[in-house]
PDB file of N, CA and C in Angstrom:
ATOM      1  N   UNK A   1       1.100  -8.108 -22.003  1.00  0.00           N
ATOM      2  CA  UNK A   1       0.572  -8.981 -20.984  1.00  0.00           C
ATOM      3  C   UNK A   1       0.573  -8.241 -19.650  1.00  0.00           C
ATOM      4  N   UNK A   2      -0.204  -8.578 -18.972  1.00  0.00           N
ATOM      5  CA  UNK A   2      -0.269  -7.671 -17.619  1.00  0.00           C
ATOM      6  C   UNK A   2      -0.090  -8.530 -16.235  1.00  0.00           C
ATOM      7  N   UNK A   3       0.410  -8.272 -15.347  1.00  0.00           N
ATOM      8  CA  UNK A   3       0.527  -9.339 -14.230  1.00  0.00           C
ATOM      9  C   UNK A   3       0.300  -8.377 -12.982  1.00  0.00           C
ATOM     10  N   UNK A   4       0.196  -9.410 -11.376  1.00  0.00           N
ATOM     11  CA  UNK A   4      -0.295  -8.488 -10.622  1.00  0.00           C
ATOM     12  C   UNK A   4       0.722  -8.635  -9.578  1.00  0.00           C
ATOM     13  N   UNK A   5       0.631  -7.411  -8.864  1.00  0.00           N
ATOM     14  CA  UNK A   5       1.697  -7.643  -7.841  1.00  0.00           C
ATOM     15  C   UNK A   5       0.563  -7.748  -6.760  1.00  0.00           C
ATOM     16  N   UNK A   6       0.752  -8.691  -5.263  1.00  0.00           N
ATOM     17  CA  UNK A   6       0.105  -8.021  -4.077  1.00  0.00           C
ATOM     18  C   UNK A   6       0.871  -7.517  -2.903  1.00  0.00           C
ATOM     19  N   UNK A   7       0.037  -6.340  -2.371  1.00  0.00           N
ATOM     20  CA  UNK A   7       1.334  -5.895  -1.156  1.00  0.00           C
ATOM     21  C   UNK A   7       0.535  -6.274   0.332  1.00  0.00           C
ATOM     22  N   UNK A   8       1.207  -6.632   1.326  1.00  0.00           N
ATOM     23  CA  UNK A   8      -0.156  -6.263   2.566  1.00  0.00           C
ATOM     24  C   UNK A   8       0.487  -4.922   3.460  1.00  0.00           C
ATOM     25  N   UNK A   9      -0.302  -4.138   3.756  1.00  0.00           N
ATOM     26  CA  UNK A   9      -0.097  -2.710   4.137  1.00  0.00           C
ATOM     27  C   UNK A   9      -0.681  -2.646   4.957  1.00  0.00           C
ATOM     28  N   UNK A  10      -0.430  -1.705   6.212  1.00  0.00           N
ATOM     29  CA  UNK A  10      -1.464  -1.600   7.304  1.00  0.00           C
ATOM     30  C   UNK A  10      -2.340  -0.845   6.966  1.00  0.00           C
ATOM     31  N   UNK A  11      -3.411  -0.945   7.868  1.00  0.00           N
ATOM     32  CA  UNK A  11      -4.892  -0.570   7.799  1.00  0.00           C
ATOM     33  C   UNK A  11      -4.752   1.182   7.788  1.00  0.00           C
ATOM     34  N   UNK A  12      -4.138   1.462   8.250  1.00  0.00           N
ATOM     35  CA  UNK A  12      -4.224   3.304   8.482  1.00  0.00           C
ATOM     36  C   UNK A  12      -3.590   3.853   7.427  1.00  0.00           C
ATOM     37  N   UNK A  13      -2.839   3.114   6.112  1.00  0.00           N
ATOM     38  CA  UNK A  13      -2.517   3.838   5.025  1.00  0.00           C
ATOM     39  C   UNK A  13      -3.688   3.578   3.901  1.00  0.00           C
ATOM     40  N   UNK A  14      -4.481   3.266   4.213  1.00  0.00           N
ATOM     41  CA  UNK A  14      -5.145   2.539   3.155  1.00  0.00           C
ATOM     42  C   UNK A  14      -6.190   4.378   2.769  1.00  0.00           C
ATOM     43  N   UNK A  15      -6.259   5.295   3.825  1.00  0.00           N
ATOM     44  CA  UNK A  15      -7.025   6.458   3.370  1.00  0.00           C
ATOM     45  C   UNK A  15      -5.923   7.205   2.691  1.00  0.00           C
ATOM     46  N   UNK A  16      -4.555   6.831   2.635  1.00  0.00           N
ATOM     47  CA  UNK A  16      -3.606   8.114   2.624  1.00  0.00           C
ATOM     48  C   UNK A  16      -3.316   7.331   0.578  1.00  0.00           C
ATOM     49  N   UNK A  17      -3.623   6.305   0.684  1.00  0.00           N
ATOM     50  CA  UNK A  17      -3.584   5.760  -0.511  1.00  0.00           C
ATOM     51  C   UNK A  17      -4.694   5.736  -2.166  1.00  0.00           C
ATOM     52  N   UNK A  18      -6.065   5.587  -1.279  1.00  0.00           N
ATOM     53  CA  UNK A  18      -7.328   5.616  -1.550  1.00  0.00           C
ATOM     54  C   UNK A  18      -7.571   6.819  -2.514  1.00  0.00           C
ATOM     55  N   UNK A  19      -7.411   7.583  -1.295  1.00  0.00           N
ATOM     56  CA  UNK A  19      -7.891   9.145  -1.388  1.00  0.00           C
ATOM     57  C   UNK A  19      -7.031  10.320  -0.919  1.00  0.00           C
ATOM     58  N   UNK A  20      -5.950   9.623  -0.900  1.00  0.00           N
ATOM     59  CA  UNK A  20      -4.681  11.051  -0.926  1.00  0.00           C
ATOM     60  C   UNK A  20      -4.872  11.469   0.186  1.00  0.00           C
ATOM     61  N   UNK A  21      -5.191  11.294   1.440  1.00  0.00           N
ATOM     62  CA  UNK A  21      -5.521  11.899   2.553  1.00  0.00           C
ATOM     63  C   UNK A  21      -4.307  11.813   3.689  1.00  0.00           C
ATOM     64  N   UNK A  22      -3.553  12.250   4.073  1.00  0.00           N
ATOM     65  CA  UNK A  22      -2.464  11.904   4.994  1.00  0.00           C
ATOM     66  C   UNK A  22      -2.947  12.315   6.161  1.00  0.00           C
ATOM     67  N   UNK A  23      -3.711  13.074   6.479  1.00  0.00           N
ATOM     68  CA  UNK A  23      -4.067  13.531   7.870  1.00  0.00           C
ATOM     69  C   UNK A  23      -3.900  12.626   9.034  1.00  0.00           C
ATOM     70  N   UNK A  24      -4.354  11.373   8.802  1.00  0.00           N
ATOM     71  CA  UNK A  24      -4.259  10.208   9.770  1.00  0.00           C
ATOM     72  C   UNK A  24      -2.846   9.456  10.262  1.00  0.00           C
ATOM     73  N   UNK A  25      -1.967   9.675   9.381  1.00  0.00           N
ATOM     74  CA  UNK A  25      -0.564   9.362   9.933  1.00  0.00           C
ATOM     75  C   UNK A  25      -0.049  10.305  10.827  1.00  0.00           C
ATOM     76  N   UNK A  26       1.115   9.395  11.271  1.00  0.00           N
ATOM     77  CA  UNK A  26       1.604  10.075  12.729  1.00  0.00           C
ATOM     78  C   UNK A  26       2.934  10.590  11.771  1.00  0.00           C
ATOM     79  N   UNK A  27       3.703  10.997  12.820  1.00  0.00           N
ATOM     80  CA  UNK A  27       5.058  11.923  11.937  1.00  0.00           C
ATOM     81  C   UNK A  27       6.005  10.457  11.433  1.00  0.00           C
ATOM     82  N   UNK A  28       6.388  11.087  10.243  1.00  0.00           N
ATOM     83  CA  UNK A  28       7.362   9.647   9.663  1.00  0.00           C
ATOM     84  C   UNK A  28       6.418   8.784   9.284  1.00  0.00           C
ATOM     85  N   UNK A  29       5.447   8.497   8.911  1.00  0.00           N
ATOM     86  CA  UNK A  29       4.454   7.897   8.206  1.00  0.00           C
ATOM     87  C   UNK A  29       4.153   8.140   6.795  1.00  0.00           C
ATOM     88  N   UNK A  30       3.853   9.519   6.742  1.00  0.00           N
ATOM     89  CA  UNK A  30       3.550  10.434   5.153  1.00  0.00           C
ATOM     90  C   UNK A  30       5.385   9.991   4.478  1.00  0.00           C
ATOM     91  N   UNK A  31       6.203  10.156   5.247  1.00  0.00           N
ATOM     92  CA  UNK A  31       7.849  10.036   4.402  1.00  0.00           C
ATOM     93  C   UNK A  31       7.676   8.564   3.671  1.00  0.00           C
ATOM     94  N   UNK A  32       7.508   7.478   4.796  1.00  0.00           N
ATOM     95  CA  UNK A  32       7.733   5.932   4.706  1.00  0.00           C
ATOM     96  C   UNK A  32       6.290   5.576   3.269  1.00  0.00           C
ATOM     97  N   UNK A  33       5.741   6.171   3.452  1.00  0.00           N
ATOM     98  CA  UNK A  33       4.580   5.508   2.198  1.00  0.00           C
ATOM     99  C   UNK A  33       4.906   6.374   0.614  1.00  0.00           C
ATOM    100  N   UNK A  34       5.396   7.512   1.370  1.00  0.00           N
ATOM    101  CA  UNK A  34       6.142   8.491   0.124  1.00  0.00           C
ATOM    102  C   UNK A  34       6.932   7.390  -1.172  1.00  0.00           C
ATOM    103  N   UNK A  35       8.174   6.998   0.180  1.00  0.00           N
ATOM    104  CA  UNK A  35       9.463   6.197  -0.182  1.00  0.00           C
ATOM    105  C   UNK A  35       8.681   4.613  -1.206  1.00  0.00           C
ATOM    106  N   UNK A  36       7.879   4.149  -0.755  1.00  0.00           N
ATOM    107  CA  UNK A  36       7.394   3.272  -0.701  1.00  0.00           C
ATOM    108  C   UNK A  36       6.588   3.249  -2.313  1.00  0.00           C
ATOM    109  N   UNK A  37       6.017   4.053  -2.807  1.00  0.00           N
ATOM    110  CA  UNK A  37       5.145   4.747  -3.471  1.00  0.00           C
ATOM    111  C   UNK A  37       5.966   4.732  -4.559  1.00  0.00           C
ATOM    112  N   UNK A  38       7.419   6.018  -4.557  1.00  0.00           N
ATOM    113  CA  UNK A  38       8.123   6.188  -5.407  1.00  0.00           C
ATOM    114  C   UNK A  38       8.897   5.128  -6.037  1.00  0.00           C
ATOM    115  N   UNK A  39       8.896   3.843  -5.129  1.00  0.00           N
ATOM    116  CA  UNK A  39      10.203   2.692  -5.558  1.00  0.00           C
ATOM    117  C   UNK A  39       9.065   2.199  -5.787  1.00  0.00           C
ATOM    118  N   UNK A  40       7.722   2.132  -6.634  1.00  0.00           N
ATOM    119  CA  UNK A  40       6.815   1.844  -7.303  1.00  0.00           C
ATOM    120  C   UNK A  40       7.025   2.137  -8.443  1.00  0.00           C
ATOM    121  N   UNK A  41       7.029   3.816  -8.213  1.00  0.00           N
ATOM    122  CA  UNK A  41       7.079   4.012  -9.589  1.00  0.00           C
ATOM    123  C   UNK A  41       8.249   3.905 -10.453  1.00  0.00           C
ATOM    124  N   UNK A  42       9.486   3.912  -9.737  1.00  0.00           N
ATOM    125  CA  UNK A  42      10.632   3.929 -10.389  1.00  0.00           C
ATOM    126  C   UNK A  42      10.485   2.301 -10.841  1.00  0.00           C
ATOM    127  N   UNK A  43      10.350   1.194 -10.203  1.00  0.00           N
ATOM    128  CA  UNK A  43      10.372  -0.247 -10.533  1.00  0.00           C
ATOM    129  C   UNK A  43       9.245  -0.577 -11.787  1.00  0.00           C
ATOM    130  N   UNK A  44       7.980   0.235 -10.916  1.00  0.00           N
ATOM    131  CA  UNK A  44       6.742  -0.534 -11.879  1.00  0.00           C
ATOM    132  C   UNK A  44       6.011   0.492 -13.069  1.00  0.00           C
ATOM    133  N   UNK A  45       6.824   1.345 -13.305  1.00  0.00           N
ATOM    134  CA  UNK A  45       6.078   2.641 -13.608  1.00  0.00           C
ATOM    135  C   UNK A  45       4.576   2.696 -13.362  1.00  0.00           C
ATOM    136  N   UNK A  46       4.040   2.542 -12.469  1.00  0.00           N
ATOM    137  CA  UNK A  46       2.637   2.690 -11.934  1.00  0.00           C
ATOM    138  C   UNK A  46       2.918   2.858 -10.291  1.00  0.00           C
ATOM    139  N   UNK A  47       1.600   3.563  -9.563  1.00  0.00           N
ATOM    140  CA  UNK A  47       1.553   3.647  -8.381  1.00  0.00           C
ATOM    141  C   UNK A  47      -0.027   3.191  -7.986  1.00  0.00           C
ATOM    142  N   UNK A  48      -0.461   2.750  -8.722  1.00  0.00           N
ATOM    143  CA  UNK A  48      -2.209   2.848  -8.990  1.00  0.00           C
ATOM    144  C   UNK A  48      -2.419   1.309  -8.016  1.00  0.00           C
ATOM    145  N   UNK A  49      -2.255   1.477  -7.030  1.00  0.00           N
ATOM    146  CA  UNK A  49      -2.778   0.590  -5.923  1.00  0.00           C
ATOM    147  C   UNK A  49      -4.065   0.349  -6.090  1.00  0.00           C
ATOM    148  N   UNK A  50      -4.533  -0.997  -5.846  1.00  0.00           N
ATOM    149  CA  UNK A  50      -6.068  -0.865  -5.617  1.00  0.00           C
ATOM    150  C   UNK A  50      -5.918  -2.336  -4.577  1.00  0.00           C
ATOM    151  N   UNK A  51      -7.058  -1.359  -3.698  1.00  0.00           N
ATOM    152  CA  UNK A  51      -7.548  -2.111  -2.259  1.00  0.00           C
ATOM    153  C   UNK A  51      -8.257  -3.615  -2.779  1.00  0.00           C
ATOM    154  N   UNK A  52      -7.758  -4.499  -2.229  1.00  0.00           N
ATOM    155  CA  UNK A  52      -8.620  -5.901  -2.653  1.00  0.00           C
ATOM    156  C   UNK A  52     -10.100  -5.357  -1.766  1.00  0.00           C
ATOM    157  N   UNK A  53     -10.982  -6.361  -1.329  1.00  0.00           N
ATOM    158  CA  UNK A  53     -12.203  -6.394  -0.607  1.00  0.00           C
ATOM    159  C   UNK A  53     -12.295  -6.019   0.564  1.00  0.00           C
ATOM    160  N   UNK A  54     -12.924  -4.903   0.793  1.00  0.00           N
ATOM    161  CA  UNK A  54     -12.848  -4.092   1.610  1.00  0.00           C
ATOM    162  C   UNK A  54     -13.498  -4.817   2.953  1.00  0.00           C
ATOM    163  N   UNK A  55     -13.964  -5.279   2.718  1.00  0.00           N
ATOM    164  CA  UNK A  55     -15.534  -6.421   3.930  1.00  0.00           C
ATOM    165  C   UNK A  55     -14.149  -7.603   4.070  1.00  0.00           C
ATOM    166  N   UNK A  56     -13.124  -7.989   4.006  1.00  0.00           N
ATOM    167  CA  UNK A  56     -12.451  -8.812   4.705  1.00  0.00           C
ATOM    168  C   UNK A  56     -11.403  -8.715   5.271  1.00  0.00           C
ATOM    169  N   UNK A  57     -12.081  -9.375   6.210  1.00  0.00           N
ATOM    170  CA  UNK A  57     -11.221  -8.788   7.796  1.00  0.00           C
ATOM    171  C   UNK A  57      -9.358  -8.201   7.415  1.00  0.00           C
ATOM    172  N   UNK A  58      -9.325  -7.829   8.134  1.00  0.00           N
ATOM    173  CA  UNK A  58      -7.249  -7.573   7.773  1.00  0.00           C
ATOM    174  C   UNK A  58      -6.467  -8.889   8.373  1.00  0.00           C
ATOM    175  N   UNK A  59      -5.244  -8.809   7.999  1.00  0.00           N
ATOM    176  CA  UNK A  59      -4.472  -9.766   8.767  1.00  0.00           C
ATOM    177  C   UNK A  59      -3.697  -9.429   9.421  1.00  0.00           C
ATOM    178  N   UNK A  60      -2.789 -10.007  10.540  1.00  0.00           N
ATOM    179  CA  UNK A  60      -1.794  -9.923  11.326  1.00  0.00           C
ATOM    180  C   UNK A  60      -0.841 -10.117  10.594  1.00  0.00           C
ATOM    181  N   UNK A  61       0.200  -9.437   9.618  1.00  0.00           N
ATOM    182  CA  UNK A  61       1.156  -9.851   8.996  1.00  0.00           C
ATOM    183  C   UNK A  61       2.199  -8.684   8.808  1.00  0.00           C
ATOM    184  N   UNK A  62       3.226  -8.972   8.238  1.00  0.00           N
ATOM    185  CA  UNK A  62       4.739  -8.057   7.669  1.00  0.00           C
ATOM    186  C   UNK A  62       3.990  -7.372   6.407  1.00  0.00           C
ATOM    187  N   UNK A  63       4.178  -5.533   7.209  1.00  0.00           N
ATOM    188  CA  UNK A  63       3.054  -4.460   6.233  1.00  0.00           C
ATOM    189  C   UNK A  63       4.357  -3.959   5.421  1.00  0.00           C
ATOM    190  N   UNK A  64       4.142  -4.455   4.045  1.00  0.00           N
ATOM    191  CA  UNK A  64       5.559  -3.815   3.007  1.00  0.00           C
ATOM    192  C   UNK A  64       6.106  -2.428   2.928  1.00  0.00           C
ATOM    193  N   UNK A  65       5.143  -1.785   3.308  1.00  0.00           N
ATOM    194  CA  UNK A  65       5.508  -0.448   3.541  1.00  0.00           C
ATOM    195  C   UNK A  65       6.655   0.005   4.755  1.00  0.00           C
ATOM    196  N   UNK A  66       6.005  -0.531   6.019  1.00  0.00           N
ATOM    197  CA  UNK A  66       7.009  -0.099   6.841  1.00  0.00           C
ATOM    198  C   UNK A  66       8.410  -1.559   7.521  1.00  0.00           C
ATOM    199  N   UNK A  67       7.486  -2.558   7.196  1.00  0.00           N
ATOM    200  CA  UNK A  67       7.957  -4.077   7.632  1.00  0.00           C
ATOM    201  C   UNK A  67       7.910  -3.786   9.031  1.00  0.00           C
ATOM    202  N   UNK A  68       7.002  -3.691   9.750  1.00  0.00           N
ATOM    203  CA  UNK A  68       6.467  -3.825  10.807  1.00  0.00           C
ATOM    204  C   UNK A  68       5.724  -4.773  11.015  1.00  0.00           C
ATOM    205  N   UNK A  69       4.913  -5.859  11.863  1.00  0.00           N
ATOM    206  CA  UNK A  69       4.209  -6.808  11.810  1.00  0.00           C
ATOM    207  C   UNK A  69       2.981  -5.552  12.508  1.00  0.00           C
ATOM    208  N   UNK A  70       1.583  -5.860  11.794  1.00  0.00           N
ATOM    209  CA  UNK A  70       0.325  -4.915  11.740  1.00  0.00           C
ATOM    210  C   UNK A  70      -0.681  -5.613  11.508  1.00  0.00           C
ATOM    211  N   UNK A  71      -2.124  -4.856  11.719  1.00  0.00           N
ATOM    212  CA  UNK A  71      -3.156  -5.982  10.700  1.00  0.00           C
ATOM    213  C   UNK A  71      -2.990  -4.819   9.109  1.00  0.00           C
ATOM    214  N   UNK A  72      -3.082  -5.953   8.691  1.00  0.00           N
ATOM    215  CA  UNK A  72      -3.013  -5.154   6.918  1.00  0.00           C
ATOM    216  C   UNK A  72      -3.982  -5.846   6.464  1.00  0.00           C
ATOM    217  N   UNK A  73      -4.026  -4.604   4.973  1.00  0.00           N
ATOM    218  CA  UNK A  73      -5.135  -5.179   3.831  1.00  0.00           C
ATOM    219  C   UNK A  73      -4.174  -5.242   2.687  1.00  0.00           C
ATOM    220  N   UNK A  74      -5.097  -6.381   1.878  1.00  0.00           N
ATOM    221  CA  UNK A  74      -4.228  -6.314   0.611  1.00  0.00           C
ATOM    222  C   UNK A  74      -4.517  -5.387  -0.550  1.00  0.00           C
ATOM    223  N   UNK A  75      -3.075  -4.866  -1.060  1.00  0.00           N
ATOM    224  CA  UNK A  75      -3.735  -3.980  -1.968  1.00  0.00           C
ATOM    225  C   UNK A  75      -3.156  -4.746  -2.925  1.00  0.00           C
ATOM    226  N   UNK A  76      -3.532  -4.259  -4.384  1.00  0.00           N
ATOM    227  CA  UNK A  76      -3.353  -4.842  -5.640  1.00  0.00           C
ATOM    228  C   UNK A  76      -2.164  -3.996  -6.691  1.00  0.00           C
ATOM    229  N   UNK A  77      -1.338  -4.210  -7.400  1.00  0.00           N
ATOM    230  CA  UNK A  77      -0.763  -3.287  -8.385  1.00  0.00           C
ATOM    231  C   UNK A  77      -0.630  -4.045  -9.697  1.00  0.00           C
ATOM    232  N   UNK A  78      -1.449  -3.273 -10.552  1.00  0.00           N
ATOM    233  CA  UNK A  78      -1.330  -4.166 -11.998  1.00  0.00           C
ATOM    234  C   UNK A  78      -0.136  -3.649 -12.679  1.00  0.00           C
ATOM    235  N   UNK A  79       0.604  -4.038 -13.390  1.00  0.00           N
ATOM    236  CA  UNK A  79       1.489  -4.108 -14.234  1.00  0.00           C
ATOM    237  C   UNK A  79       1.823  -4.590 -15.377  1.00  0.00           C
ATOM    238  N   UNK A  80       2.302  -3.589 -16.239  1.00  0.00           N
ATOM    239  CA  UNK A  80       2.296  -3.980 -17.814  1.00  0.00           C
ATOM    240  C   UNK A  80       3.493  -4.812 -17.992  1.00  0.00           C
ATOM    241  N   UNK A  81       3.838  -5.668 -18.636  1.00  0.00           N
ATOM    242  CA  UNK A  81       5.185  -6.012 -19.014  1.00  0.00           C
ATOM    243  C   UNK A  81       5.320  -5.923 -20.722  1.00  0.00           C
TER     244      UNK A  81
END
């Protein structure tokens, strides 16, 4: 059976996630999504994020990655059980 997790993340990790691109983070950014990433895989054995709808707007909310309040998008993580 498969179930879904959702995370909301800020908007500026969403290239470093996508498409592996870190260039756009500031210092201590690439570590915090690292950390974030790995207690994925150790919990969910998957890291395979996927961006919900890209065309809707972000929100003002608590981004799981850093728990900062940000606009975030939601990303998706499927999981096997």
């Amino acid at each position: 059976m498969k179930d879904y997790l959702t995370f909301n993340i800020t908007c500026h990790f969403g290239c470093a996630i996508v498409n592996n691109d870190y260039s756009g983070l500031i210092d201590g950014e690439e570590e915090q999504l690292n950390r974030f990433l790995d207690k994925l895989k150790t919990d969910y054995k998957t890291t395979d994020l996927i961006m919900e709808a890209f065309d809707d707007e972000p929100q003002f909310t608590r981004c799981d990655v850093t728990n900062l309040m940000s606009d975030c998008i939601k990303f998706t993580l499927e999981i096997s059980e």
